[in-house]
N, C-alpha and C. Protein backbone atom coordinates (compact mmCIF):
# COMPACT_ATOMS: atom_id res chain seq x y z
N UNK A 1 45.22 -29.24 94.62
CA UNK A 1 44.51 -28.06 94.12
C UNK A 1 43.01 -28.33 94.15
N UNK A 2 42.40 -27.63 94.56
CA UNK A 2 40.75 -27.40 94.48
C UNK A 2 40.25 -26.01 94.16
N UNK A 3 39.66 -26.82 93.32
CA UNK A 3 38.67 -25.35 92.83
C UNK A 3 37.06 -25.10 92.86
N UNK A 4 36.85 -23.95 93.04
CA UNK A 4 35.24 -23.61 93.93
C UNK A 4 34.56 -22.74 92.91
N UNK A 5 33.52 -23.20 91.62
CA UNK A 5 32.99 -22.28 91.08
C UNK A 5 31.69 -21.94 91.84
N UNK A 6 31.03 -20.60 91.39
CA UNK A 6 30.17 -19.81 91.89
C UNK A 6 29.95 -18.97 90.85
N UNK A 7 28.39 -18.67 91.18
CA UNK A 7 28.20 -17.41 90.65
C UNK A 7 26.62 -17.33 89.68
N UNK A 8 26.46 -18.84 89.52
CA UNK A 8 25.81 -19.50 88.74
C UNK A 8 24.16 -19.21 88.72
N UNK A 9 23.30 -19.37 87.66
CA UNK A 9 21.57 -18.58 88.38
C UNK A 9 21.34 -18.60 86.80
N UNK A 10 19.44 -18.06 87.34
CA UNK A 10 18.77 -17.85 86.26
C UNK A 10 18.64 -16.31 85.94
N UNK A 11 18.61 -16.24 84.72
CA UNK A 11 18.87 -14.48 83.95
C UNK A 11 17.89 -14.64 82.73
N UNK A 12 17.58 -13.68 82.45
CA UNK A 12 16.86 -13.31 81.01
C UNK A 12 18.09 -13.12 79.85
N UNK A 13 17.43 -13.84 78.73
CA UNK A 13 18.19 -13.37 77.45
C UNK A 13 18.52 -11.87 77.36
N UNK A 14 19.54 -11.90 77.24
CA UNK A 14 20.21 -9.91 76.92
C UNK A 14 21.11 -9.81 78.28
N UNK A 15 20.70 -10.54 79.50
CA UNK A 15 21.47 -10.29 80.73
C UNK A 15 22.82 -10.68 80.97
N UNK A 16 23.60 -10.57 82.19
CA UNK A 16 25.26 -10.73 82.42
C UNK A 16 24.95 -11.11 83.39
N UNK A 17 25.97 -12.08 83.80
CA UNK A 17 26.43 -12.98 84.89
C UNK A 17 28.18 -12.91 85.07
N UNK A 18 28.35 -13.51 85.74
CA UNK A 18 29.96 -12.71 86.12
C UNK A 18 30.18 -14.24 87.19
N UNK A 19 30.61 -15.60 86.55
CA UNK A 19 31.33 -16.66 87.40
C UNK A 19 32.55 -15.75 87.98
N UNK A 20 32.85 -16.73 88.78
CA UNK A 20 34.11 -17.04 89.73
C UNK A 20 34.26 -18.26 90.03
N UNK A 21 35.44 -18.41 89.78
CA UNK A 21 36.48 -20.12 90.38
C UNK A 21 37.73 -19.52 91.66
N UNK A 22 37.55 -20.16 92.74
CA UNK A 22 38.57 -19.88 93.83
C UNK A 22 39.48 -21.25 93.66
N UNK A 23 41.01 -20.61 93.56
CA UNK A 23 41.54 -22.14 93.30
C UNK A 23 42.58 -22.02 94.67
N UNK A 24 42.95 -23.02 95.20
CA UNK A 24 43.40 -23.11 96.58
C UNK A 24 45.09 -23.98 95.98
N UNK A 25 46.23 -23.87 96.84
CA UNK A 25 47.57 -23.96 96.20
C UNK A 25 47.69 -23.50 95.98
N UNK A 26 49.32 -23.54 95.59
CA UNK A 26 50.35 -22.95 94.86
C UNK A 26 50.43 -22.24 93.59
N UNK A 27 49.83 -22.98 92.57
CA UNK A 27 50.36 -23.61 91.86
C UNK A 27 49.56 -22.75 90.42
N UNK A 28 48.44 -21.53 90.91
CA UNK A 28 47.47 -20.98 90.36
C UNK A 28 48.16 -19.92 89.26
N UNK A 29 48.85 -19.15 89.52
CA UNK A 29 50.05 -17.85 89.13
C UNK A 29 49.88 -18.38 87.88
N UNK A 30 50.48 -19.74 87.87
CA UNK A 30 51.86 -20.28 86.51
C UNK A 30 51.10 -21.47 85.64
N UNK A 31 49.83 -21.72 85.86
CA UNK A 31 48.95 -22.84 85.16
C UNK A 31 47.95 -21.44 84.26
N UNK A 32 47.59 -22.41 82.95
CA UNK A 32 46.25 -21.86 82.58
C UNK A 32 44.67 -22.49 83.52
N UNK A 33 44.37 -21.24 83.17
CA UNK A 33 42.69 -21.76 83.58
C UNK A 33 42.04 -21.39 82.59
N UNK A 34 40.86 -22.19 82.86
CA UNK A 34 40.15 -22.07 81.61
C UNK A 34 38.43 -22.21 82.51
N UNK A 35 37.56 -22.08 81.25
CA UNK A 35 35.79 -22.45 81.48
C UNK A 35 35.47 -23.34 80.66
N UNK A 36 34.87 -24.59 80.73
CA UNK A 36 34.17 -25.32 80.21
C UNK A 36 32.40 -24.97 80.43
N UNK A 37 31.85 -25.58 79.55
CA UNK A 37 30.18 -26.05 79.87
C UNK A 37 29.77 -27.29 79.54
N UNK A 38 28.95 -28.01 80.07
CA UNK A 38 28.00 -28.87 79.23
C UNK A 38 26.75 -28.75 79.62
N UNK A 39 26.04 -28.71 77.87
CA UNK A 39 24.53 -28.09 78.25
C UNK A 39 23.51 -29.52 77.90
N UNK A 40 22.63 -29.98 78.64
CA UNK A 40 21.65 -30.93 78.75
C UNK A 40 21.83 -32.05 77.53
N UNK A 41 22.34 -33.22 77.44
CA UNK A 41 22.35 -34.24 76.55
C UNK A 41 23.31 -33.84 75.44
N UNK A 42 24.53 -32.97 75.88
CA UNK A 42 25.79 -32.27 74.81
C UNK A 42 26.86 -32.84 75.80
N UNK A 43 27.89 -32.99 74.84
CA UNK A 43 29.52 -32.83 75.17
C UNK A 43 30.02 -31.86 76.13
N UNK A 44 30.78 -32.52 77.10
CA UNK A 44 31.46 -30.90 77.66
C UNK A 44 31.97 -29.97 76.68
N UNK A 45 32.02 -28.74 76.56
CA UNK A 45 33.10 -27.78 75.47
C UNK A 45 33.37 -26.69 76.28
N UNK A 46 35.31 -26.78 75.78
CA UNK A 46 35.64 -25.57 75.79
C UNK A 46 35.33 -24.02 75.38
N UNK A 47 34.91 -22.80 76.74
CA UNK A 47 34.56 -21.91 76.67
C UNK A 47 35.63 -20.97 76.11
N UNK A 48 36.58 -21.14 77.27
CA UNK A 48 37.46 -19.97 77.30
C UNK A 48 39.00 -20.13 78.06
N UNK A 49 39.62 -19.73 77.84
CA UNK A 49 41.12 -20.45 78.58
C UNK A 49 41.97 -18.68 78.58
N UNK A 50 42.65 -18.42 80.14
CA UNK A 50 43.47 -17.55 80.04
C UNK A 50 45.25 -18.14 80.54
N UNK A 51 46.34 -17.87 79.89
CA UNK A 51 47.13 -18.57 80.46
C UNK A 51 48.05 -18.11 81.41
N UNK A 52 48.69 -18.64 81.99
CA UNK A 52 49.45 -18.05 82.77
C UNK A 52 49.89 -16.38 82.74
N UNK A 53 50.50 -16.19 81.66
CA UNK A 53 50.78 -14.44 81.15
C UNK A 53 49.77 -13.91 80.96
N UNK A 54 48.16 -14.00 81.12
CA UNK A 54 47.36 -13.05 80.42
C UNK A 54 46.67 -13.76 79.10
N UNK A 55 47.62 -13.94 78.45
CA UNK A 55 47.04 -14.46 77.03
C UNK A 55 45.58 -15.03 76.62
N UNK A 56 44.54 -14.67 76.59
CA UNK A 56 43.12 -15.19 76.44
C UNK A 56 42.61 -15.58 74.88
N UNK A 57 41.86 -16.94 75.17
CA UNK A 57 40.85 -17.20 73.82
C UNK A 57 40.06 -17.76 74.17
N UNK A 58 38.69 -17.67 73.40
CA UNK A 58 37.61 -18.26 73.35
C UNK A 58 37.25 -18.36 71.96
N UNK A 59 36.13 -19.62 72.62
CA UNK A 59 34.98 -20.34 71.79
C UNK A 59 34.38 -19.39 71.07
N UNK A 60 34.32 -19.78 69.51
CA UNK A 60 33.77 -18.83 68.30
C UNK A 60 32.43 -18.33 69.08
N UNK A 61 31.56 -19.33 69.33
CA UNK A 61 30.35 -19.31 69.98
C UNK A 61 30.20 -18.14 70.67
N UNK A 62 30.87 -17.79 71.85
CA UNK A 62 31.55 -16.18 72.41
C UNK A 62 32.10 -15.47 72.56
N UNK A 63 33.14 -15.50 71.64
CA UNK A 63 33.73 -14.25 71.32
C UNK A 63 33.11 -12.89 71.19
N UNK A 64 33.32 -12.45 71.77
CA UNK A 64 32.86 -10.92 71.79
C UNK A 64 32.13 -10.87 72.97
N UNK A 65 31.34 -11.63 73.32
CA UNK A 65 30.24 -11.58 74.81
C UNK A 65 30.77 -11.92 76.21
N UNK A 66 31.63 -12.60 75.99
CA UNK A 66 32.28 -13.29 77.63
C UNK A 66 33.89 -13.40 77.29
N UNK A 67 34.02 -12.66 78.57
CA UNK A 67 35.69 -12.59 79.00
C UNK A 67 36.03 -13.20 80.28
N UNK A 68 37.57 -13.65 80.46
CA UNK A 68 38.00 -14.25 81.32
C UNK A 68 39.04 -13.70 82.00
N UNK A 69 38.27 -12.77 82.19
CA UNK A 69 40.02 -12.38 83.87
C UNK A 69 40.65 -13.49 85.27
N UNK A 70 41.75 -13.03 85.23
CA UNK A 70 42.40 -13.93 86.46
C UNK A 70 42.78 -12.86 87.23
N UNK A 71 42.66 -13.03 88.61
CA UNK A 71 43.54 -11.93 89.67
C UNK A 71 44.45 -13.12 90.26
N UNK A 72 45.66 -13.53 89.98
CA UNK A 72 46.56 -14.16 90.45
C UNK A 72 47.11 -13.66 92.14
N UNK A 73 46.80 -13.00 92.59
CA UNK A 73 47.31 -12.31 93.67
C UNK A 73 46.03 -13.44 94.69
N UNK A 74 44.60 -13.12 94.57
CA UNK A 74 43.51 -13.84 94.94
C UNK A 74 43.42 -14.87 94.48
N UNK A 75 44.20 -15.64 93.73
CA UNK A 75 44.08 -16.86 93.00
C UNK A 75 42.32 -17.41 92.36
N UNK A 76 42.07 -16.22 91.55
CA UNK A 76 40.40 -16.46 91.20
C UNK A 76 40.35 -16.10 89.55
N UNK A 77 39.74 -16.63 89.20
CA UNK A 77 39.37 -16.62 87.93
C UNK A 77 38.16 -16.13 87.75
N UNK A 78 37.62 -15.67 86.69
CA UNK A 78 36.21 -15.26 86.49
C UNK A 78 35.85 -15.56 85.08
N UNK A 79 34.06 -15.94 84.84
CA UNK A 79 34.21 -15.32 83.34
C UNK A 79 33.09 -14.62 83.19
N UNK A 80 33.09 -13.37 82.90
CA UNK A 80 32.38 -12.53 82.58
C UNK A 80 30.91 -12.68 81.50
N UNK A 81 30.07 -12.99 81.53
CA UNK A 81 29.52 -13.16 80.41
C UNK A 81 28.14 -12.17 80.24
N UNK A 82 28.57 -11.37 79.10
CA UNK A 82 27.07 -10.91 78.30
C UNK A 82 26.50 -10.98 77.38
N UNK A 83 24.98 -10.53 76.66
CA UNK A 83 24.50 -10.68 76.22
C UNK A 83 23.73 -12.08 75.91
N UNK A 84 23.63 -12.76 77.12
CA UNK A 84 23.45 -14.33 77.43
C UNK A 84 22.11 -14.40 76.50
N UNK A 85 22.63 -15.74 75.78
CA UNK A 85 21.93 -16.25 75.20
C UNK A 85 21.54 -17.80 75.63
N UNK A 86 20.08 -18.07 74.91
CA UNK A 86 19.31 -19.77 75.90
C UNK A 86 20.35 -20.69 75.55
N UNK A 87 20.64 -20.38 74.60
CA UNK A 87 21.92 -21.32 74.14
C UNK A 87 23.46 -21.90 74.88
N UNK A 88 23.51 -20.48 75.82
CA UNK A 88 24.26 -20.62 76.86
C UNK A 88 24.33 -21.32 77.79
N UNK A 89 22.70 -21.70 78.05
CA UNK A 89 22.30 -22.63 79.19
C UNK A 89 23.28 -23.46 79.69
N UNK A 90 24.09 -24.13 80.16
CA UNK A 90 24.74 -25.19 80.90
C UNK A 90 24.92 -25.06 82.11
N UNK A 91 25.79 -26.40 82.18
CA UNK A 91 26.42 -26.12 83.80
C UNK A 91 27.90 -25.76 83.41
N UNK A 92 28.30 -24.77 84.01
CA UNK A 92 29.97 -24.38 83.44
C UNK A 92 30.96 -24.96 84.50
N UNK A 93 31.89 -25.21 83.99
CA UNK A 93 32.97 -25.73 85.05
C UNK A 93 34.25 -24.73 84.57
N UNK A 94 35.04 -24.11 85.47
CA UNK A 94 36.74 -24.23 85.33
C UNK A 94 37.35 -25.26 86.19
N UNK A 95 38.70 -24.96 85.62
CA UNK A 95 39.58 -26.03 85.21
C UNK A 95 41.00 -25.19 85.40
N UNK A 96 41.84 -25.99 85.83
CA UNK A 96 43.27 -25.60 85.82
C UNK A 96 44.07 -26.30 85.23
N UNK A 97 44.90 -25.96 83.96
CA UNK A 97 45.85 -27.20 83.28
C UNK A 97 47.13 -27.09 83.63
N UNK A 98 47.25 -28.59 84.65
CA UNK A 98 49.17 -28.15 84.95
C UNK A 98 49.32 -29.58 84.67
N UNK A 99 50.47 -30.36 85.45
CA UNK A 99 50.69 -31.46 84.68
C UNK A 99 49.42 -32.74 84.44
N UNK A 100 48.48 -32.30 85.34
CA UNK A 100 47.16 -33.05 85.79
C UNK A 100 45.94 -31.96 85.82
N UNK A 101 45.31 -31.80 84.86
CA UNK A 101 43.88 -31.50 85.31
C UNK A 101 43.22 -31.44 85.95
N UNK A 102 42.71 -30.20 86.60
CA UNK A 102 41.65 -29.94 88.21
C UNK A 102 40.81 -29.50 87.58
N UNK A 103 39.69 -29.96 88.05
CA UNK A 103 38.20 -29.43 87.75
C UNK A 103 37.37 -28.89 88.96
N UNK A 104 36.70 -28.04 88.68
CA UNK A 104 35.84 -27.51 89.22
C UNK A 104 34.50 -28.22 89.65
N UNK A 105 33.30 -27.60 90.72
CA UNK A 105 32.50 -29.04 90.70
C UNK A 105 31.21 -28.49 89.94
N UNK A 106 31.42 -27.54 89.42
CA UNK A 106 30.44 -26.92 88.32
C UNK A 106 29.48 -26.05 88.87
N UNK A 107 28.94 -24.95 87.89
CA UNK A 107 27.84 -24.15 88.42
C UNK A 107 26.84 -23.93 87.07
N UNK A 108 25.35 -24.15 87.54
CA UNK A 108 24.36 -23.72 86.25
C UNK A 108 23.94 -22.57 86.04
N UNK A 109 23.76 -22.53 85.16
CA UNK A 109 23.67 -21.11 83.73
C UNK A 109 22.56 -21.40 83.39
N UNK A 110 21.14 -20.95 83.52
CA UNK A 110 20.55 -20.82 82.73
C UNK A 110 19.33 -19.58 82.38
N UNK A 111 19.68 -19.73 80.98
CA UNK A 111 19.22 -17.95 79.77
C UNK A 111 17.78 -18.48 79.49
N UNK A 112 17.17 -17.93 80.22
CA UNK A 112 15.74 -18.16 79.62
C UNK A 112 15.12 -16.63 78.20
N UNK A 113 14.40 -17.54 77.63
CA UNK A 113 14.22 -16.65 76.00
C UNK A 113 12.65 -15.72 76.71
C-alpha cells in the first residue's frame, strides 16, 4: 500500500484547504484512514480518523472545522479543513490502519495570522 498526500500550501487565517491522500491496493474499502500532523518542535497528533463504514472522529482541537470524507470507489481520502487557524500550521500526514500501518509522505499546512 502507498499513499500520496496533496493538497498542502500557504492560506490566511479564516481560509479552507481541502487535503487528499491517494492510496494504491486493495486493501483501502475495509481499513480506517485517518490524518495526522506534526507542527515544528511538537509530537505527531492525531487529527481525524474515518473507518471503514463511514464512522468519523476528530481531535477536540477541530471538531467542528475539518472533516474527513473517503470515496472508496477512488480509493482517496480527504480532509476538509476550515476556518484555519496558525495553530494548524504543520505538516499533515494520512495513514491507513490495517494489520501494519502505512503512512503517507506528508504535506505542509501553513495559517499565517
Amino acid at each position: 500500500v502507498q499513499l500520496q498526500a496533496s493538497g498542502g500550501g500557504l492560506v490566511q487565517a479564516g481560509g479552507s484547504l481541502r487535503l487528499s491522500c491517494a492510496a494504491s491496493g486493495s486493501v483501502f474499502s475495509i481499513n480506517t484512514v485517518a490524518w495526522y500532523r506534526q507542527a515544528p518542535g511538537k509530537q505527531r497528533e492525531w487529527v481525524a480518523r474515518v473507518t471503514s463504514g463511514g464512522t468519523t472522529s476528530y481531535a477536540d482541537s477541530v471538531k467542528g472545522r475539518f472533516t474527513i470524507p473517503r470515496d472508496n470507489a477512488k480509493s482517496m481520502v480527504y480532509l476538509q479543513m476550515n476556518s484555519l487557524k496558525p495553530e494548524d500550521t504543520a505538516v499533515y500526514y494520512c495513514a491507513l490502519h490495517a494489520r501494519v500501518n502505512y503512512w503517507g509522505q506528508g504535506t505542509q499546512v501553513t495559517v499565517s495570522s
